[in-house]
Protein backbone atom coordinates (compact mmCIF):
# COMPACT_ATOMS: atom_id res chain seq x y z
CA UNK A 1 0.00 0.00 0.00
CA UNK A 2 1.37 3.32 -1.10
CA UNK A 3 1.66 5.85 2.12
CA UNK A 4 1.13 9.69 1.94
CA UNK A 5 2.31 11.62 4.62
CA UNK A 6 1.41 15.30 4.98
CA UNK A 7 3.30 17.28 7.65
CA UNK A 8 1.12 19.99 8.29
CA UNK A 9 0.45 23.10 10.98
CA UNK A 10 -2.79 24.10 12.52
CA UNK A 11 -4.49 26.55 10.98
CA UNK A 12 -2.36 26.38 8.07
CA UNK A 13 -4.23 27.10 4.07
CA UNK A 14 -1.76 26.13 2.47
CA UNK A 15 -2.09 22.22 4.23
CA UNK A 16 -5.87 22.18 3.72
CA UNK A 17 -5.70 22.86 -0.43
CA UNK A 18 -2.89 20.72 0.00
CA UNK A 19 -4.82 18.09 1.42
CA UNK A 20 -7.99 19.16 -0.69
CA UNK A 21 -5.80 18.17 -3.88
CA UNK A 22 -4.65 15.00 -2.39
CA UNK A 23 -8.01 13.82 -1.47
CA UNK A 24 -8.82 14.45 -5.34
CA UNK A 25 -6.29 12.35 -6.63
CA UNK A 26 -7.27 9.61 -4.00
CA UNK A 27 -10.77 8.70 -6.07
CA UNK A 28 -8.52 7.55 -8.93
CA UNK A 29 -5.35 6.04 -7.16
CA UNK A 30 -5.25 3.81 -3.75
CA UNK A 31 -3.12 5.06 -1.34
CA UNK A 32 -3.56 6.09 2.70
CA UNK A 33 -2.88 9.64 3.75
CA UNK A 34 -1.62 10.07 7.33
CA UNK A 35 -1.81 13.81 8.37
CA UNK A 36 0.99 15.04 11.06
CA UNK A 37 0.93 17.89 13.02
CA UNK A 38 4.26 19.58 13.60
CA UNK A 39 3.14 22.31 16.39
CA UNK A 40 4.63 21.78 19.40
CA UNK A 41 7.20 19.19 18.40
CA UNK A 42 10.46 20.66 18.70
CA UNK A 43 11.83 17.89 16.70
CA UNK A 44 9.06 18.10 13.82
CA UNK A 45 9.29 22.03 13.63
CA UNK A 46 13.33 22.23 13.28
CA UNK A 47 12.99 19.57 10.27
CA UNK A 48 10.03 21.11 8.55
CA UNK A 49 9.71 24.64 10.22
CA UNK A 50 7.55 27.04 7.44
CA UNK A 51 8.08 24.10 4.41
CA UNK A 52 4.41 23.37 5.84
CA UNK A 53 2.96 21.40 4.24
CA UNK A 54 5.67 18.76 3.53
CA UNK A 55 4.66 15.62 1.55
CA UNK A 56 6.28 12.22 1.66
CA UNK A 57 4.96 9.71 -0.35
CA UNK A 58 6.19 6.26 1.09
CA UNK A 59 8.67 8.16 3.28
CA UNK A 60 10.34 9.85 0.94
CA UNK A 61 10.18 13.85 0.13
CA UNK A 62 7.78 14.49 -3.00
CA UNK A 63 6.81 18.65 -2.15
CA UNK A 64 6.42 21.43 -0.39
CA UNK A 65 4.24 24.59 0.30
CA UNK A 66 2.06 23.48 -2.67
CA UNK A 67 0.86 20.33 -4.24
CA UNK A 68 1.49 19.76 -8.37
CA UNK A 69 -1.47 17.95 -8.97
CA UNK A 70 -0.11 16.51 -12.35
CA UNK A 71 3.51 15.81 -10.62
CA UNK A 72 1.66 13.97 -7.75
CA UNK A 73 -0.21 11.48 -10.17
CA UNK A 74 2.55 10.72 -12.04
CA UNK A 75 4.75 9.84 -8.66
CA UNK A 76 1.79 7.84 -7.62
CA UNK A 77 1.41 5.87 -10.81
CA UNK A 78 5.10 4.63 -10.78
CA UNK A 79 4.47 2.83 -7.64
């Protein structure tokens, strides 16, 4: 099973279209989508800080700040 991680913030716009977009793609692809709040995680913050959203897809780095809807399908469908 493909994974999609989204690191995200509260409150953040940018993670909601982010995870708008993603949710889109998921009607035509199967994958899980794990959303992770960085606030209050020292640890979290330092690695991602304002990148917010950060996506991993399987655990590896795919974007940041904005979701390529076209980039994100084709990563997808080579898994």
């Amino acid at each position: 099973m493909i994974e999609v991680s989204v690191y995200s913030r509260s409150n953040c716009h940018l993670c909601e279209v982010a995870l708008e977009v993603i949710s889109e793609i998921r009607k035509d692809f199967e994958f899980t989508v794990t959303k992770i709040l960085i606030d209050g995680d020292a640890e979290l913050e330092g690695k991602y800080g304002e990148q917010v959203p950060v996506i991993l897809i399987n655990n590896q780095p795919h974007d940041f700040f904005r979701v390529d809807p076209e980039r994100f399908r084709l990563a997808i469908s080579k898994l």
